[in-house]
C-alpha atoms as a PDB file:
ATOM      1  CA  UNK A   1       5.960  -3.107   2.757  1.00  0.00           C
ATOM      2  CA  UNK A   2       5.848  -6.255   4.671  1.00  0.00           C
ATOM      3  CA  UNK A   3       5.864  -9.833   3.024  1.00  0.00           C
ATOM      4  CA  UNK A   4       3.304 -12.313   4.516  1.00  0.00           C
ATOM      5  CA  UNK A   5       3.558 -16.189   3.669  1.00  0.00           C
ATOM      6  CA  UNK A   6      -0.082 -16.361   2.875  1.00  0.00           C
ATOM      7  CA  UNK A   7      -3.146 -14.686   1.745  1.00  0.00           C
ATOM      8  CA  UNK A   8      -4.388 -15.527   5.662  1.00  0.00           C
ATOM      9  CA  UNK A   9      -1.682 -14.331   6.875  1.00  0.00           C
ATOM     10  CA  UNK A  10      -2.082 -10.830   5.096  1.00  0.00           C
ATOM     11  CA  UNK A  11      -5.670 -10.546   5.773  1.00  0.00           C
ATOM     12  CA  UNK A  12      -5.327 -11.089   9.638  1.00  0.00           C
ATOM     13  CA  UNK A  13      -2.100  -8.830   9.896  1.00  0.00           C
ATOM     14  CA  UNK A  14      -4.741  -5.814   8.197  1.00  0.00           C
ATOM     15  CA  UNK A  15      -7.479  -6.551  10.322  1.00  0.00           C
ATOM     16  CA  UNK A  16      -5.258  -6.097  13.395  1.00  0.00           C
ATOM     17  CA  UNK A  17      -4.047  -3.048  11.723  1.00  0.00           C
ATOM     18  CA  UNK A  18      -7.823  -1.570  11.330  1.00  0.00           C
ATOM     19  CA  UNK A  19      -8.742  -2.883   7.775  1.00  0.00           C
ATOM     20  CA  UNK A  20     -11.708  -3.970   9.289  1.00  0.00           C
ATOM     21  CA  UNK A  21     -14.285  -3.582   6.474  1.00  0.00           C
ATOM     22  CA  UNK A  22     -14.811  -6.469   4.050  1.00  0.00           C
ATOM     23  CA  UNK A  23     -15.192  -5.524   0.766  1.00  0.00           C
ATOM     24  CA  UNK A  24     -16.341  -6.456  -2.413  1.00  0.00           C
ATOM     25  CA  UNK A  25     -15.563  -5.621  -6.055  1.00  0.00           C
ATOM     26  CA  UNK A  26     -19.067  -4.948  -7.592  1.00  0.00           C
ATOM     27  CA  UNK A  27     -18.824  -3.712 -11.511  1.00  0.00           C
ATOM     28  CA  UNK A  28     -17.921   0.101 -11.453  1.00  0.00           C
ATOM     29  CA  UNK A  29     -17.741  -0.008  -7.648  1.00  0.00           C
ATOM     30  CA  UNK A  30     -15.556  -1.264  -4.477  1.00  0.00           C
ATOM     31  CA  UNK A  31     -18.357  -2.076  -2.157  1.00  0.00           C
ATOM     32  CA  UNK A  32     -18.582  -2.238   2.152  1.00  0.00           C
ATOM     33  CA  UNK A  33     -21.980  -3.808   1.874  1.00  0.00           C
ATOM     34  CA  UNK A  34     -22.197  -4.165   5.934  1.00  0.00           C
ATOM     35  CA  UNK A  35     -22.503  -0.347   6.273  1.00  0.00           C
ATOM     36  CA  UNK A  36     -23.874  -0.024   2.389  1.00  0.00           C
ATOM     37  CA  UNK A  37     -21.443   1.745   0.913  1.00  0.00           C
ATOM     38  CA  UNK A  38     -20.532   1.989  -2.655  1.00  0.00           C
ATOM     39  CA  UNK A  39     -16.453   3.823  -3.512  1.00  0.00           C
ATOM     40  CA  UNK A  40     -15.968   5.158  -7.112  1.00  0.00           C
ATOM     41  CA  UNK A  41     -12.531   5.126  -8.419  1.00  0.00           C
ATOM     42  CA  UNK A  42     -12.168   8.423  -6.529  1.00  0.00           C
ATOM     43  CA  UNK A  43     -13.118   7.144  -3.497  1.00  0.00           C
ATOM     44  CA  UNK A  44     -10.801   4.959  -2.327  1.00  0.00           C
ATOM     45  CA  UNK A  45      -6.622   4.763  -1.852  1.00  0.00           C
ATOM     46  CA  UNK A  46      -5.029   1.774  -2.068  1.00  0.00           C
ATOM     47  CA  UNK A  47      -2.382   1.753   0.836  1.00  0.00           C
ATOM     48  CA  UNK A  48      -0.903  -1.476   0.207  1.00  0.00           C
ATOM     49  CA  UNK A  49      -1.065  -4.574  -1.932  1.00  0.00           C
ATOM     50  CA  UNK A  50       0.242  -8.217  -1.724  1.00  0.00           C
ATOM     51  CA  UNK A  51       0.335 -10.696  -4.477  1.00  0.00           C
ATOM     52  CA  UNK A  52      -0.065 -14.867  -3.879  1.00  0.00           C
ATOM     53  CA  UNK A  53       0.349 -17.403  -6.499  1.00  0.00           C
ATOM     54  CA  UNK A  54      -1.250 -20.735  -5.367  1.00  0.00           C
ATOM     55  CA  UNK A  55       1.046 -24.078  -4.309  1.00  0.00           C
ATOM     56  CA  UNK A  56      -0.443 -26.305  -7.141  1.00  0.00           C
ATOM     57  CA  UNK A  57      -0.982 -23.438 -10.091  1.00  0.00           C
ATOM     58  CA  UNK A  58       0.424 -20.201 -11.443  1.00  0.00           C
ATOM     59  CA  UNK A  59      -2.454 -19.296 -12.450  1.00  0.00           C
ATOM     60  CA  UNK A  60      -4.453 -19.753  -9.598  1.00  0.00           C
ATOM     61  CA  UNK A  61      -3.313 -16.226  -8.204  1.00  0.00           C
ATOM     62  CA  UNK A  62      -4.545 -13.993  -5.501  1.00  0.00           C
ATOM     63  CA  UNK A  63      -3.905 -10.240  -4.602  1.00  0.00           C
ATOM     64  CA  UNK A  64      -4.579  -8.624  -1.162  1.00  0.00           C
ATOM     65  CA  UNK A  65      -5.602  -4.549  -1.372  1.00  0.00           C
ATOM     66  CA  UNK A  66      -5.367  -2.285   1.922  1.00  0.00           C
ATOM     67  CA  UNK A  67      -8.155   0.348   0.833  1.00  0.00           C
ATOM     68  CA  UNK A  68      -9.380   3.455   2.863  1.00  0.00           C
ATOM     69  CA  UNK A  69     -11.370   6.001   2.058  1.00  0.00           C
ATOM     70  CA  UNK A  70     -11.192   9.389   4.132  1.00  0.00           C
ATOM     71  CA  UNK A  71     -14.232  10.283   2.274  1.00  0.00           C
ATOM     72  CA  UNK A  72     -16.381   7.388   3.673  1.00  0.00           C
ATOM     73  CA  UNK A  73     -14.272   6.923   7.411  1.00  0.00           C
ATOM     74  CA  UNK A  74     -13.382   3.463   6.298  1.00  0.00           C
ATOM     75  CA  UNK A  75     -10.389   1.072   5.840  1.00  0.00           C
ATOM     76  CA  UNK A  76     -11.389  -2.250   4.486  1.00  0.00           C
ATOM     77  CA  UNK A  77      -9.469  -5.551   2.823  1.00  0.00           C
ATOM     78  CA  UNK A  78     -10.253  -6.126  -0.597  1.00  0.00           C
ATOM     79  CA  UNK A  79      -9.248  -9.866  -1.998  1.00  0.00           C
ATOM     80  CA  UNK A  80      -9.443  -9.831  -5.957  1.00  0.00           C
ATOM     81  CA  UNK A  81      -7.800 -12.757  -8.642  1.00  0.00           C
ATOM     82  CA  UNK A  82      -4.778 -11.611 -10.343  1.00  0.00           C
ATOM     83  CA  UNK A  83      -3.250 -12.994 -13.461  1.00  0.00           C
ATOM     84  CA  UNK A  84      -5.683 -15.864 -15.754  1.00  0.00           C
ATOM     85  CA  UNK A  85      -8.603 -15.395 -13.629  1.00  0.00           C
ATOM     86  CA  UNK A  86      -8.095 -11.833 -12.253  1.00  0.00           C
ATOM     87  CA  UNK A  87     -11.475  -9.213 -13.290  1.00  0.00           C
ATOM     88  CA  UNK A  88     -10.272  -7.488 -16.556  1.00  0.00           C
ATOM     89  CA  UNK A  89     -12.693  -4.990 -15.809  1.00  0.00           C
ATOM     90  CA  UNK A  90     -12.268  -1.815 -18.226  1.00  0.00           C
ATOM     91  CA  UNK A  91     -13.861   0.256 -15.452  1.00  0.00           C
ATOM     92  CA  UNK A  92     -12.357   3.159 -14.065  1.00  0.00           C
ATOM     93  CA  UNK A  93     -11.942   0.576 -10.656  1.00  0.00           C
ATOM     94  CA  UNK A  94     -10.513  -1.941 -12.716  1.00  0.00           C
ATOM     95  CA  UNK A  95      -7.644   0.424 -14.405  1.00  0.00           C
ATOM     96  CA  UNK A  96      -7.370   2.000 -10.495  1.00  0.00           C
ATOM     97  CA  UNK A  97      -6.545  -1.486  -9.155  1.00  0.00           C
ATOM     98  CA  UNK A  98      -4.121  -2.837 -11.749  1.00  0.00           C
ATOM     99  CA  UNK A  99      -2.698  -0.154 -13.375  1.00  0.00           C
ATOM    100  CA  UNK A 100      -2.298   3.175 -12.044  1.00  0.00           C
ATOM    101  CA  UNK A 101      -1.842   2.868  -8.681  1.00  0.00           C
ATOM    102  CA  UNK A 102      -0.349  -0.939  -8.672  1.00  0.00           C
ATOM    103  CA  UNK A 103       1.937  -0.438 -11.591  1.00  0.00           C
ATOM    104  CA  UNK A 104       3.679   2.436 -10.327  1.00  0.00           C
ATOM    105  CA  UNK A 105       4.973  -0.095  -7.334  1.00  0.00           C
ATOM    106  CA  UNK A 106       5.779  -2.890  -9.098  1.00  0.00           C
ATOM    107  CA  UNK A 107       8.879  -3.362 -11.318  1.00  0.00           C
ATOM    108  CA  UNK A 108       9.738  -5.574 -14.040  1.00  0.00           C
ATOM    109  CA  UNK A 109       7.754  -8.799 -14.698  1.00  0.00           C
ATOM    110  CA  UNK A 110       5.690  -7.918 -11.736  1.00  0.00           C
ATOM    111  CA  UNK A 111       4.373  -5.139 -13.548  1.00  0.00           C
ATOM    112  CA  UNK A 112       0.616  -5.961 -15.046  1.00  0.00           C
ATOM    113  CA  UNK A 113      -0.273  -5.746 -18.946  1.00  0.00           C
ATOM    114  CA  UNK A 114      -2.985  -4.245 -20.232  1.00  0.00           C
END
């Protein structure tokens, strides 16, 4: 995986590499809303993550998704809080982005809570 300075930096890096979609965590659903289309937890693979923590606060962190979905001919870039603000969302999304798929590349302190 690469390691990008900042959340700008990550986002144009996936663009060039064809995460061209923008999308949009919407309750139960990851959402391209340019071509109106709405991913289920099935729906998507998350091909890459990257994690920022902002200059002035801990708290105040970010995390970067690389999503595509065979299923709907997309790859998009999916920008989501992590940490104090992050969406604890008990949706089947929610668990896909921060637990399962996430926690299985992360080690140690890294590694999110419930």
């Amino acid at each position: 995986m690469k390691t990008y300075e900042t959340l700008v930096d990550a986002t144009n890096d996936l663009l060039k590499r064809g995460y061209t979609a923008n999308l949009s965590l919407e309750g139960d659903t990851i959402d391209d809303k340019a071509q109106d289309i709405h991913m289920g937890a099935d729906d998507f693979v998350i091909d890459e993550f990257y994690r920022f923590e902002g200059a002035s606060n801990p708290d105040d962190t970010s995390i970067v998704y690389a999503v595509s979905s065979p299923k709907n001919n997309l790859k998009g870039v999916l920008v989501n809080a992590y940490g104090a603000y992050a969406d604890n969302s008990s949706s089947a999304i929610g668990a896909k982005l921060h637990h399962h798929q996430v926690s299985d590349n992360l080690h140690g302190e890294d590694r999110p809570t419930a």
